[in-house]
PDB file of N, CA and C in Angstrom:
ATOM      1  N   UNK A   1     -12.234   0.276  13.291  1.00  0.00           N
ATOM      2  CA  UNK A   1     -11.568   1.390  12.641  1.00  0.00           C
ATOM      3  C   UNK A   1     -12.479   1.878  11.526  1.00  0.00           C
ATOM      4  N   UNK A   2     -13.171   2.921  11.873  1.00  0.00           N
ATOM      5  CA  UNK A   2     -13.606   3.412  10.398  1.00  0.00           C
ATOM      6  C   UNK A   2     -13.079   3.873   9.068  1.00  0.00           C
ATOM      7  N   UNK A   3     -14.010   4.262   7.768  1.00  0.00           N
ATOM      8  CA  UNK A   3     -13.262   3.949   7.010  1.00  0.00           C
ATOM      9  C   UNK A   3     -12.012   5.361   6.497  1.00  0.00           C
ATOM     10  N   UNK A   4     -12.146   6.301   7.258  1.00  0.00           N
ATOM     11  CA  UNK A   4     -11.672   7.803   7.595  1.00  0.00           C
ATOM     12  C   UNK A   4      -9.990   7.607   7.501  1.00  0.00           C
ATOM     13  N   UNK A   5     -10.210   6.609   9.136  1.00  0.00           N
ATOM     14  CA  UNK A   5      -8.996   6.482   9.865  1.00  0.00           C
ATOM     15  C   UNK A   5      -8.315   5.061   8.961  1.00  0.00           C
ATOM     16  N   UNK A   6      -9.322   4.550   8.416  1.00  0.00           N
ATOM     17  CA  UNK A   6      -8.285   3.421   7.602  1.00  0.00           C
ATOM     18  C   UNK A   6      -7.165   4.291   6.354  1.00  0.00           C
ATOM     19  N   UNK A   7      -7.914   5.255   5.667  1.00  0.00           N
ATOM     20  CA  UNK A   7      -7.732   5.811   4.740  1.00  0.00           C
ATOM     21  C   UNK A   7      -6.387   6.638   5.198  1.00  0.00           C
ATOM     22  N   UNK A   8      -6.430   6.906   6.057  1.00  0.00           N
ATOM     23  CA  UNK A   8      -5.546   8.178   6.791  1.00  0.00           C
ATOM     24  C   UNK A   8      -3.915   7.314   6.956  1.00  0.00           C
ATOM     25  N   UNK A   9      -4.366   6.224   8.228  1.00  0.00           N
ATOM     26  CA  UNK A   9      -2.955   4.900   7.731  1.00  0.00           C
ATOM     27  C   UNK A   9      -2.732   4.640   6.748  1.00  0.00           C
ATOM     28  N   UNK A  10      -3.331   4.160   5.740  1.00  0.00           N
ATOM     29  CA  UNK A  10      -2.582   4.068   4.920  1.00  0.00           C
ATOM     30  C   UNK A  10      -2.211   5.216   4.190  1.00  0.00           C
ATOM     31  N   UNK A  11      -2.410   6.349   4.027  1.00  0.00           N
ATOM     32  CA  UNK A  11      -1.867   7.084   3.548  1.00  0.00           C
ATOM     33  C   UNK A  11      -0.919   7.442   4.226  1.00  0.00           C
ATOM     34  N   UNK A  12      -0.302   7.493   5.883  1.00  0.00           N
ATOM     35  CA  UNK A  12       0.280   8.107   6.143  1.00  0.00           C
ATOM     36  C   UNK A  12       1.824   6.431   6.165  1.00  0.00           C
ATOM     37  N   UNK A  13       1.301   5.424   6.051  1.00  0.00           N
ATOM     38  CA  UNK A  13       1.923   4.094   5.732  1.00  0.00           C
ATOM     39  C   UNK A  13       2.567   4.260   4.630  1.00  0.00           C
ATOM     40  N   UNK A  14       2.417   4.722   3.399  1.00  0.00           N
ATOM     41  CA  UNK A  14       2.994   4.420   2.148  1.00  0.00           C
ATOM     42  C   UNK A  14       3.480   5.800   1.274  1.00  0.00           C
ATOM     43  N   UNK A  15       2.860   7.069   2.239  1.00  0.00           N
ATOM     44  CA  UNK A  15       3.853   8.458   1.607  1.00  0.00           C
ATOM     45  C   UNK A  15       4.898   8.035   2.159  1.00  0.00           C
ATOM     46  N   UNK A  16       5.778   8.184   2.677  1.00  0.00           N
ATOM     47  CA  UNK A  16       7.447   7.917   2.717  1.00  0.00           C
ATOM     48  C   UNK A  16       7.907   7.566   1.420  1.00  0.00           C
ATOM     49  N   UNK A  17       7.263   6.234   1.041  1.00  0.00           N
ATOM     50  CA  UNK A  17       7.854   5.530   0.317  1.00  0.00           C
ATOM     51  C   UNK A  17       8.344   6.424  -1.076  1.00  0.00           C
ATOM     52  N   UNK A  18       9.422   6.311  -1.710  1.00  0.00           N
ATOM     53  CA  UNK A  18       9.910   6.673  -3.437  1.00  0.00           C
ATOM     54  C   UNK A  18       8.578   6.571  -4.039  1.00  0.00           C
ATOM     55  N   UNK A  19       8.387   7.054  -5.056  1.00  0.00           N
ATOM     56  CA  UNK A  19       7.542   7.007  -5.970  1.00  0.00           C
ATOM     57  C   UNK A  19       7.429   5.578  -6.437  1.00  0.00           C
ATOM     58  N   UNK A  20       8.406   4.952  -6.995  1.00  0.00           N
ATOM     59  CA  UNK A  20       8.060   3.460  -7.767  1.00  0.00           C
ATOM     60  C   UNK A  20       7.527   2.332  -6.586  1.00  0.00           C
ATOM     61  N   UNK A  21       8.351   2.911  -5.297  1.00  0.00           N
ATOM     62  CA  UNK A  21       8.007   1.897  -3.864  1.00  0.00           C
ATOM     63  C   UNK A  21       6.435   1.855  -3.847  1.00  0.00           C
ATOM     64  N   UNK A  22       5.895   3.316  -4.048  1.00  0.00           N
ATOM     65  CA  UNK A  22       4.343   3.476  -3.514  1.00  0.00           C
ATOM     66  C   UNK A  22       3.790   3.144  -4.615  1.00  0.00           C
ATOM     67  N   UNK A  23       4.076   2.886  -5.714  1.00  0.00           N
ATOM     68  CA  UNK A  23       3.205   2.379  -6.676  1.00  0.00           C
ATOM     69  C   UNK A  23       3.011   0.358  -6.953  1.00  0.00           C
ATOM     70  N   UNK A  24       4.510  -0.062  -6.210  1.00  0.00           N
ATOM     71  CA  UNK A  24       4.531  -1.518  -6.612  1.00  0.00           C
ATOM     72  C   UNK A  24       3.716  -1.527  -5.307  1.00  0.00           C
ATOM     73  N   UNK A  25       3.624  -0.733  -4.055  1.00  0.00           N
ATOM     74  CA  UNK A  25       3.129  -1.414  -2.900  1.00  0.00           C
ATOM     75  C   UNK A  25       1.473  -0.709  -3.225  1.00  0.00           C
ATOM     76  N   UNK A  26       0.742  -0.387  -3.926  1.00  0.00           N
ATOM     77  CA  UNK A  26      -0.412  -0.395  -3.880  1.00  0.00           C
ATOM     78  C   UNK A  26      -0.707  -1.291  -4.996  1.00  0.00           C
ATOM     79  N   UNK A  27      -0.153  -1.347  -5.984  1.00  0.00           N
ATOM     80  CA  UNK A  27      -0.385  -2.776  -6.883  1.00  0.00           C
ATOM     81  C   UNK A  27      -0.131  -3.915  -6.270  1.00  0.00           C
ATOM     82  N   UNK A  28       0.648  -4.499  -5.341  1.00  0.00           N
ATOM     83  CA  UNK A  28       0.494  -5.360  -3.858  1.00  0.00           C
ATOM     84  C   UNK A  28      -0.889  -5.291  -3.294  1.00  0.00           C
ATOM     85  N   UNK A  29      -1.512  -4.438  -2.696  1.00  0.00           N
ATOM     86  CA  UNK A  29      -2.280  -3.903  -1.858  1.00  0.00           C
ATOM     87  C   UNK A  29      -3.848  -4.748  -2.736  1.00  0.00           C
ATOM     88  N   UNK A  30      -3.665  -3.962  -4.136  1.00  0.00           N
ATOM     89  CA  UNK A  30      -4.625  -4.673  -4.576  1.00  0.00           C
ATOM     90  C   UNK A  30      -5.146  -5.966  -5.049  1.00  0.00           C
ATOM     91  N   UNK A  31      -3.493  -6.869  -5.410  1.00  0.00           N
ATOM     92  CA  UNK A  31      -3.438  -8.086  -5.910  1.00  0.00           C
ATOM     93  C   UNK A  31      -3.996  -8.685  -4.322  1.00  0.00           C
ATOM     94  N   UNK A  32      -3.289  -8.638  -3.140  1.00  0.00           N
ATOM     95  CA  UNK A  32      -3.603  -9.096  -1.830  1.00  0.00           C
ATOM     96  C   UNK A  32      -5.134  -8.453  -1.513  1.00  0.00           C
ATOM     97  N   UNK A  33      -5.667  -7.462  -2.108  1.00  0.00           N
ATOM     98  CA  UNK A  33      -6.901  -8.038  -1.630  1.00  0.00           C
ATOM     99  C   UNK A  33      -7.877  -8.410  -2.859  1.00  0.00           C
ATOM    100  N   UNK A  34      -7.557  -9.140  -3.968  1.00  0.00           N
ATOM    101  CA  UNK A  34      -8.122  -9.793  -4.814  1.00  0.00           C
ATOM    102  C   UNK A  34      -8.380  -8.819  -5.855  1.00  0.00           C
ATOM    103  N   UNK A  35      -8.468  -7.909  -6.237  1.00  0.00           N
ATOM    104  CA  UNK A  35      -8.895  -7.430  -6.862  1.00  0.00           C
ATOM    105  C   UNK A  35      -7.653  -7.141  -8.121  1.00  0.00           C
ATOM    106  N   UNK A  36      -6.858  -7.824  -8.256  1.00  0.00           N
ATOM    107  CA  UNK A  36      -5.904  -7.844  -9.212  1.00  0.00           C
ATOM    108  C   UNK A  36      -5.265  -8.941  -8.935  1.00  0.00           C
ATOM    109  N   UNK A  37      -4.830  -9.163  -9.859  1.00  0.00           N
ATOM    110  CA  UNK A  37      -3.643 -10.643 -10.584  1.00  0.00           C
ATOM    111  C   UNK A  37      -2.456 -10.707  -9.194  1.00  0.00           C
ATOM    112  N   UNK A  38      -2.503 -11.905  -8.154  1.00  0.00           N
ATOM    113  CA  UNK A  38      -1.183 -12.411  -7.777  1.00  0.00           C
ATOM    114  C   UNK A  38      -0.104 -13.154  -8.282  1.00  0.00           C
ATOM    115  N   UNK A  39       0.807 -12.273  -8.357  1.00  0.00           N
ATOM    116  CA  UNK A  39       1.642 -12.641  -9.334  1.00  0.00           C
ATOM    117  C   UNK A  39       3.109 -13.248  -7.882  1.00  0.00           C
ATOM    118  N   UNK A  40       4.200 -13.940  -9.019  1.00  0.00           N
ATOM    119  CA  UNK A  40       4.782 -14.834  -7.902  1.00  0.00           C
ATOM    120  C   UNK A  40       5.435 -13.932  -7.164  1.00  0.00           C
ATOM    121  N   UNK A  41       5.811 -12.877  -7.671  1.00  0.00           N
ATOM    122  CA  UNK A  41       6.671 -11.699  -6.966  1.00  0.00           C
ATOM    123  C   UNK A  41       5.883 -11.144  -5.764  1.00  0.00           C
ATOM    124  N   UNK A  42       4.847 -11.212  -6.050  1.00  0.00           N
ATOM    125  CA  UNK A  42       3.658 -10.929  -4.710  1.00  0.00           C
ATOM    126  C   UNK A  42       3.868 -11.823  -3.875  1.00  0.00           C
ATOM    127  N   UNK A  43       3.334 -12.981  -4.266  1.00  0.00           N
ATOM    128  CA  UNK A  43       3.588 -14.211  -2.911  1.00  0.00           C
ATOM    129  C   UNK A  43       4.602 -13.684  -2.434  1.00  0.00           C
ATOM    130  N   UNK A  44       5.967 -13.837  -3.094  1.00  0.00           N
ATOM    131  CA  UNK A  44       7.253 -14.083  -2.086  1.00  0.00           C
ATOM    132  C   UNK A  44       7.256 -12.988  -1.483  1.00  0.00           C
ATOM    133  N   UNK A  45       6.519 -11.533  -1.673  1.00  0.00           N
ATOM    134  CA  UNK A  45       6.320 -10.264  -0.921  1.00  0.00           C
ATOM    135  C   UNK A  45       5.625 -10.761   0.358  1.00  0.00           C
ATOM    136  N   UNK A  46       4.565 -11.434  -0.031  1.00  0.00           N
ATOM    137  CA  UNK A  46       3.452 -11.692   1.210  1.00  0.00           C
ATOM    138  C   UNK A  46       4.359 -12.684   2.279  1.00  0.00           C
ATOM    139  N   UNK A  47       5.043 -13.771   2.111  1.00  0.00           N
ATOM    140  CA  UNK A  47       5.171 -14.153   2.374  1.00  0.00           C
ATOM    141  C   UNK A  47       6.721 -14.252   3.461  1.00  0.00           C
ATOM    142  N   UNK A  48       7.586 -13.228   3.133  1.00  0.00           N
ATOM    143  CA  UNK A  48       8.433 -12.405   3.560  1.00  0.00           C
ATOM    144  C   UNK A  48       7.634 -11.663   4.826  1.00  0.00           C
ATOM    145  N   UNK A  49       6.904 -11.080   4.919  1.00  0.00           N
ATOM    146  CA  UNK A  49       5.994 -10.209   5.522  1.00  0.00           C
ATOM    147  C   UNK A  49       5.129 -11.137   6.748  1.00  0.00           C
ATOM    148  N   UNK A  50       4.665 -12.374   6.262  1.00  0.00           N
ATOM    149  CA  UNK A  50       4.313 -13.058   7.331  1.00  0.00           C
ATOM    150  C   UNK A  50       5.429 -13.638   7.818  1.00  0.00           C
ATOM    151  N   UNK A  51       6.615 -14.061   7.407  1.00  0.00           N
ATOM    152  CA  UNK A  51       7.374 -14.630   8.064  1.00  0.00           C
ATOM    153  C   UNK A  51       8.106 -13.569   9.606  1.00  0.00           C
ATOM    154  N   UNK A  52       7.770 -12.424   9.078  1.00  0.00           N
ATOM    155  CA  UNK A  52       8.048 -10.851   9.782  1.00  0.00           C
ATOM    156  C   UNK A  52       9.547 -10.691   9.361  1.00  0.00           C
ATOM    157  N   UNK A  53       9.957 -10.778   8.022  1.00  0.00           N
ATOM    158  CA  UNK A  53      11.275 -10.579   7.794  1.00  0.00           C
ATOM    159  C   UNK A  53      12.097 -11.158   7.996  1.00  0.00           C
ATOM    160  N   UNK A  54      13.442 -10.432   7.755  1.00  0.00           N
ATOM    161  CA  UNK A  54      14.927 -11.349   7.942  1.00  0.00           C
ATOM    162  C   UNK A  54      15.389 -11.316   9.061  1.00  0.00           C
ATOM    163  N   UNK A  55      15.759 -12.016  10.428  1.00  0.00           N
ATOM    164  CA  UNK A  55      15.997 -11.977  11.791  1.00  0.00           C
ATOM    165  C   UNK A  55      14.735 -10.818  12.393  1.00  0.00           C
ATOM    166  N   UNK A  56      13.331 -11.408  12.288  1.00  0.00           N
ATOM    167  CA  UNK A  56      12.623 -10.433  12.609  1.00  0.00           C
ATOM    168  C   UNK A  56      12.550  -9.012  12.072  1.00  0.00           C
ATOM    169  N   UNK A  57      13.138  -8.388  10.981  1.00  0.00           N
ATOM    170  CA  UNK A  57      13.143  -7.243  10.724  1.00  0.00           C
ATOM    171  C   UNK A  57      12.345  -6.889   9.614  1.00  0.00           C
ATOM    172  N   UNK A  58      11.150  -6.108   9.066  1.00  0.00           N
ATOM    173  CA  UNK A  58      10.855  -6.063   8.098  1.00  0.00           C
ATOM    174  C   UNK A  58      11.428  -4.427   7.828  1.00  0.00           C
ATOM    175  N   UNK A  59      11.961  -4.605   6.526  1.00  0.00           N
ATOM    176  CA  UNK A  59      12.322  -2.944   6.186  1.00  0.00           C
ATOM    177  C   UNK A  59      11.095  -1.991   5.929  1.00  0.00           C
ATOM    178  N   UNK A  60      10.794  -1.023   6.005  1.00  0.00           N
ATOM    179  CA  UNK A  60      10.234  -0.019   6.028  1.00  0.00           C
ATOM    180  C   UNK A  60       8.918  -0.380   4.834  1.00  0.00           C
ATOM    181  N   UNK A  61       9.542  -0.618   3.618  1.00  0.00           N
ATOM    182  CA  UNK A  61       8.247  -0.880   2.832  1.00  0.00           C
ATOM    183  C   UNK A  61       7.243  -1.604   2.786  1.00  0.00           C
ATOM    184  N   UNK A  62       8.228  -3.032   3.697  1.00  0.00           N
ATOM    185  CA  UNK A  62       7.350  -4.172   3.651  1.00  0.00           C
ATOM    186  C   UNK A  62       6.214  -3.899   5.202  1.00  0.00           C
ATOM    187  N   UNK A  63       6.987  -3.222   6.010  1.00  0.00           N
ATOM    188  CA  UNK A  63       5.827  -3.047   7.168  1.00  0.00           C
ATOM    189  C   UNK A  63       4.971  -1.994   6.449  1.00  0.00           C
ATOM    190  N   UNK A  64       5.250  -0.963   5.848  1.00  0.00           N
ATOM    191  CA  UNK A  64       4.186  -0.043   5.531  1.00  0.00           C
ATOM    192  C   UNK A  64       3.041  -0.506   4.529  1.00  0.00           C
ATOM    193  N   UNK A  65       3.321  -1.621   3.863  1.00  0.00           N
ATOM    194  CA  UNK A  65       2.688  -3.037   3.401  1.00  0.00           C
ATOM    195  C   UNK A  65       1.560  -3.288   3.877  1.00  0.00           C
ATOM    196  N   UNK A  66       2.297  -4.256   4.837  1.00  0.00           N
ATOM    197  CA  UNK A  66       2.036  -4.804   6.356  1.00  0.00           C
ATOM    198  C   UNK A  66       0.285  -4.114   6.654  1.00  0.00           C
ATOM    199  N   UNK A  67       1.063  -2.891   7.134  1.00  0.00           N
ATOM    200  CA  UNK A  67       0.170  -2.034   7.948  1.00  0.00           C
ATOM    201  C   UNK A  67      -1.022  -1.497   7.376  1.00  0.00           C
ATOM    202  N   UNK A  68      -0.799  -1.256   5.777  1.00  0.00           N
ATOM    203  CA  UNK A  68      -1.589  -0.946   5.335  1.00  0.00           C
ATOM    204  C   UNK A  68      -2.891  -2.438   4.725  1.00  0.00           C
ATOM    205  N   UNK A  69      -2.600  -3.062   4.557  1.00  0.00           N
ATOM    206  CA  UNK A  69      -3.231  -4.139   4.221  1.00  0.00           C
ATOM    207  C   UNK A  69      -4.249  -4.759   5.524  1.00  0.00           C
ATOM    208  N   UNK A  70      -3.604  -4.600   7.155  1.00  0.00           N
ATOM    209  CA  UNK A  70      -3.783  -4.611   8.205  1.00  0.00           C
ATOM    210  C   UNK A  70      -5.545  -3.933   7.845  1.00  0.00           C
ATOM    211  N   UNK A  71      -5.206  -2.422   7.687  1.00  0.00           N
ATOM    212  CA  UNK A  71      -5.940  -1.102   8.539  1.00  0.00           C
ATOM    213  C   UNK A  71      -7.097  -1.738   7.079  1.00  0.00           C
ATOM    214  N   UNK A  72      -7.228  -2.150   5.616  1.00  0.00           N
ATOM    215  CA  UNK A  72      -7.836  -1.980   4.926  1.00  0.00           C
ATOM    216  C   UNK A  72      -8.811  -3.294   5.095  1.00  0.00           C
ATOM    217  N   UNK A  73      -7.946  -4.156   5.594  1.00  0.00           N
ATOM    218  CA  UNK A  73      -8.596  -5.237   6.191  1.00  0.00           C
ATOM    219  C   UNK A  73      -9.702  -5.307   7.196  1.00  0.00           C
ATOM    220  N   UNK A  74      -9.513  -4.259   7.906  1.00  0.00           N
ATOM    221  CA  UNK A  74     -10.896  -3.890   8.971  1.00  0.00           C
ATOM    222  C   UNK A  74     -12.116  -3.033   8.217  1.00  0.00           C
ATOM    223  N   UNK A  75     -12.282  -2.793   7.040  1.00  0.00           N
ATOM    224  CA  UNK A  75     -13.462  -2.559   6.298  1.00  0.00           C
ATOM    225  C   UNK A  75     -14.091  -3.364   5.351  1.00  0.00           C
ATOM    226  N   UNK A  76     -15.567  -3.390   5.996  1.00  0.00           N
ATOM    227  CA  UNK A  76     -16.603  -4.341   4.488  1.00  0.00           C
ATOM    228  C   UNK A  76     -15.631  -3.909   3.027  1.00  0.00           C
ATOM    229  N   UNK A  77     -16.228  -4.741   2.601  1.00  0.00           N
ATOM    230  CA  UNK A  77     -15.559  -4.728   1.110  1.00  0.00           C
ATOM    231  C   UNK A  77     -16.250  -3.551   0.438  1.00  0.00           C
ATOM    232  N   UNK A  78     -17.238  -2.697   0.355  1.00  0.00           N
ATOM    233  CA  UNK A  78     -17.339  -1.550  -0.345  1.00  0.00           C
ATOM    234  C   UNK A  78     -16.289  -0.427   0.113  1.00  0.00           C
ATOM    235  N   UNK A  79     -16.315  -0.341   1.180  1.00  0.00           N
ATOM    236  CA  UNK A  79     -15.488   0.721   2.182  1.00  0.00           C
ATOM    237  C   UNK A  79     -13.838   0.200   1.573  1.00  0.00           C
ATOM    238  N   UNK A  80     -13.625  -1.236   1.889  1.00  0.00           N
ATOM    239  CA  UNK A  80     -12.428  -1.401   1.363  1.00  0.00           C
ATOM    240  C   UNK A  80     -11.541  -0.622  -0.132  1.00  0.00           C
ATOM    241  N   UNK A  81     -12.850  -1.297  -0.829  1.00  0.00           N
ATOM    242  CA  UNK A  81     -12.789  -0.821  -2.353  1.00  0.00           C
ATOM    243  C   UNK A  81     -12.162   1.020  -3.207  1.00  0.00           C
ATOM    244  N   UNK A  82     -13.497   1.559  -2.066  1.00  0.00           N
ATOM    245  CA  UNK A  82     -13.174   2.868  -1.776  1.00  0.00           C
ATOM    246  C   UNK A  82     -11.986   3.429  -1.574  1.00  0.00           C
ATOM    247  N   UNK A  83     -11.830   3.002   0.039  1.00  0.00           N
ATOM    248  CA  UNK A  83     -10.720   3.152   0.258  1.00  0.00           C
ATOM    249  C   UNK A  83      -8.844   3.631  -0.279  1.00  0.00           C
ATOM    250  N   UNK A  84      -9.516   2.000  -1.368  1.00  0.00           N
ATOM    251  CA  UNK A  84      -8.057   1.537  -2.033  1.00  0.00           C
ATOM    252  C   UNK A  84      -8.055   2.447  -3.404  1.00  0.00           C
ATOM    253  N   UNK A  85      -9.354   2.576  -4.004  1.00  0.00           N
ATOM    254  CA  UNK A  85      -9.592   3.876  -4.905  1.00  0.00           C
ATOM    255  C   UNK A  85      -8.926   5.032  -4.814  1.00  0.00           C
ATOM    256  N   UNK A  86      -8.933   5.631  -3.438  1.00  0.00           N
ATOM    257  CA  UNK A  86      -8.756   6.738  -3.127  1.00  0.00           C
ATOM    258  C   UNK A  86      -7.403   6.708  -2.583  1.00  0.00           C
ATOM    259  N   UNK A  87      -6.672   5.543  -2.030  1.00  0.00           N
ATOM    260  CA  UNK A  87      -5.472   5.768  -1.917  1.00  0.00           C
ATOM    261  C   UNK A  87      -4.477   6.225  -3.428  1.00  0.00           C
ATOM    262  N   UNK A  88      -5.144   4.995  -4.174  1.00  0.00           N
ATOM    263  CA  UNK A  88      -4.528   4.998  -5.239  1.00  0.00           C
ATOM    264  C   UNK A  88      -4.552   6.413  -5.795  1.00  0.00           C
ATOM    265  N   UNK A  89      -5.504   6.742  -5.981  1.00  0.00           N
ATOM    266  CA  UNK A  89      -5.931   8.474  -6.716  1.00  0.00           C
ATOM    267  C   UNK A  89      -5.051   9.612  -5.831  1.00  0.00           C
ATOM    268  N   UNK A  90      -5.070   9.811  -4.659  1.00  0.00           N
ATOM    269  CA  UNK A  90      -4.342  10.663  -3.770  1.00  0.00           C
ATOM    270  C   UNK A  90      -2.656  10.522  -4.156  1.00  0.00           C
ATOM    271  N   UNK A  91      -1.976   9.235  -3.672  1.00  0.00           N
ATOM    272  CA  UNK A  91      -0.867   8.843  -3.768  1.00  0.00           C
ATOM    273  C   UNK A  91      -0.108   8.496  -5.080  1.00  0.00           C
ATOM    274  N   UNK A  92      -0.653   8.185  -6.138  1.00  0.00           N
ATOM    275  CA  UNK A  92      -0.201   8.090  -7.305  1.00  0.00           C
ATOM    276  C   UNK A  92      -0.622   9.513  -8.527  1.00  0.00           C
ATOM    277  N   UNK A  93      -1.548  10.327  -7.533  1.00  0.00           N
ATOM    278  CA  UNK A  93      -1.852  11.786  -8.542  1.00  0.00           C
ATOM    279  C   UNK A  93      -0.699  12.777  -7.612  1.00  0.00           C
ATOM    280  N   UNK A  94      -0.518  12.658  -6.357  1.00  0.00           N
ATOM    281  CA  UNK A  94       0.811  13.486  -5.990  1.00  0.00           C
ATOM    282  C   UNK A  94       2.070  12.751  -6.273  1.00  0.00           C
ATOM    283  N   UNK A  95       2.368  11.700  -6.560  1.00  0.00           N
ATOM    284  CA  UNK A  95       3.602  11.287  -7.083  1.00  0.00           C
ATOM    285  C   UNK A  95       3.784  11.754  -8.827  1.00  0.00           C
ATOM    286  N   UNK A  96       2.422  11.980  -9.694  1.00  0.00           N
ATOM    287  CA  UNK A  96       2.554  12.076 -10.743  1.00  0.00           C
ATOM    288  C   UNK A  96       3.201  13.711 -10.871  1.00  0.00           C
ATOM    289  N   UNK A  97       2.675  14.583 -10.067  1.00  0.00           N
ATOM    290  CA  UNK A  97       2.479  15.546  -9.742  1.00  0.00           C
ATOM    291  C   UNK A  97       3.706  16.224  -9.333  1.00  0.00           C
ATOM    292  N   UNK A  98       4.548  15.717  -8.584  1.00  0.00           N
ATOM    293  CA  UNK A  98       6.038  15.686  -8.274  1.00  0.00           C
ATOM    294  C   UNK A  98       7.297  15.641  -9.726  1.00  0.00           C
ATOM    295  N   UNK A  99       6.712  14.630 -10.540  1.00  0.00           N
ATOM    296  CA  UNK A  99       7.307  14.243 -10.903  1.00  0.00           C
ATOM    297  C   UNK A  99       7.312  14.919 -12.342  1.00  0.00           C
ATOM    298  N   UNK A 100       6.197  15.757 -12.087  1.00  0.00           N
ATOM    299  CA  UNK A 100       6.020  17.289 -13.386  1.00  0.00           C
ATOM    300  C   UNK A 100       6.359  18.257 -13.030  1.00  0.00           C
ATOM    301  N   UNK A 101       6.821  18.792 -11.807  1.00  0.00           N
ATOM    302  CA  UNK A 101       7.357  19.611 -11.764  1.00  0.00           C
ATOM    303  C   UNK A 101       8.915  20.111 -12.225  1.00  0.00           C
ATOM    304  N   UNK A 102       8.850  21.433 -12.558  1.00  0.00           N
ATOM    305  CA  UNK A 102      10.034  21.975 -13.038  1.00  0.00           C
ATOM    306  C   UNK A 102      11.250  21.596 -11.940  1.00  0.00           C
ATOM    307  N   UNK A 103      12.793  21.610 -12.640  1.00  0.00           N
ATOM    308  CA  UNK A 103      13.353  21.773 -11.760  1.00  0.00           C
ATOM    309  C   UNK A 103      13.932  22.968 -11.347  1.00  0.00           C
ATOM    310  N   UNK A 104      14.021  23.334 -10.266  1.00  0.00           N
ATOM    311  CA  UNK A 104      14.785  24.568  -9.770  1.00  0.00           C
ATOM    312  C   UNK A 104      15.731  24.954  -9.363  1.00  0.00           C
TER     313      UNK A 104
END
């Protein structure tokens, strides 16, 4: 998977989500791939997620998780890095962005 189409899943993995959803799940994203503090609330995230949920079911955030951690996982670690840069910048500058707008 190049690093285009990694970028693209996960972006298209974690827009759904609420604003606070897409921000705890890319602060996830980054603690799981080292580059920030795992904290215990993470484990029991990660670990929920490998178990594949409650009677097999993972809800929506935790697969878009999932999936995204998946797709970022198939790039060297510069590409990764990138990647997770640019999710973050895209997805947390249009949530900021939303969330300045007037109401109408």
């Amino acid at each position: 998977m190049d690093e285009i189409n990694v970028m693209r899943a996960v972006y298209d993995s974690l827009k759904p989500l609420s604003a606070g959803e897409r921000a705890a799940a890319l602060g996830w994203l980054t603690a799981m791939l080292g580059e920030g503090e795992l904290s215990p609330s993470d484990r029991t995230t990660a670990e929920v997620i490998m178990a594949g949920g409650v009677g097999g079911v993972l809800p929506y955030g935790l697969y878009a998780r999932s999936a995204s951690l998946t797709a970022l996982g198939k790039l060297d670690i510069a590409a990764r890095s990138r990647a997770t840069r640019w999710a973050f910048s895209v997805l947390l500058t249009s949530m900021t962005q939303q969330s300045e707008r007037p109401a109408v």
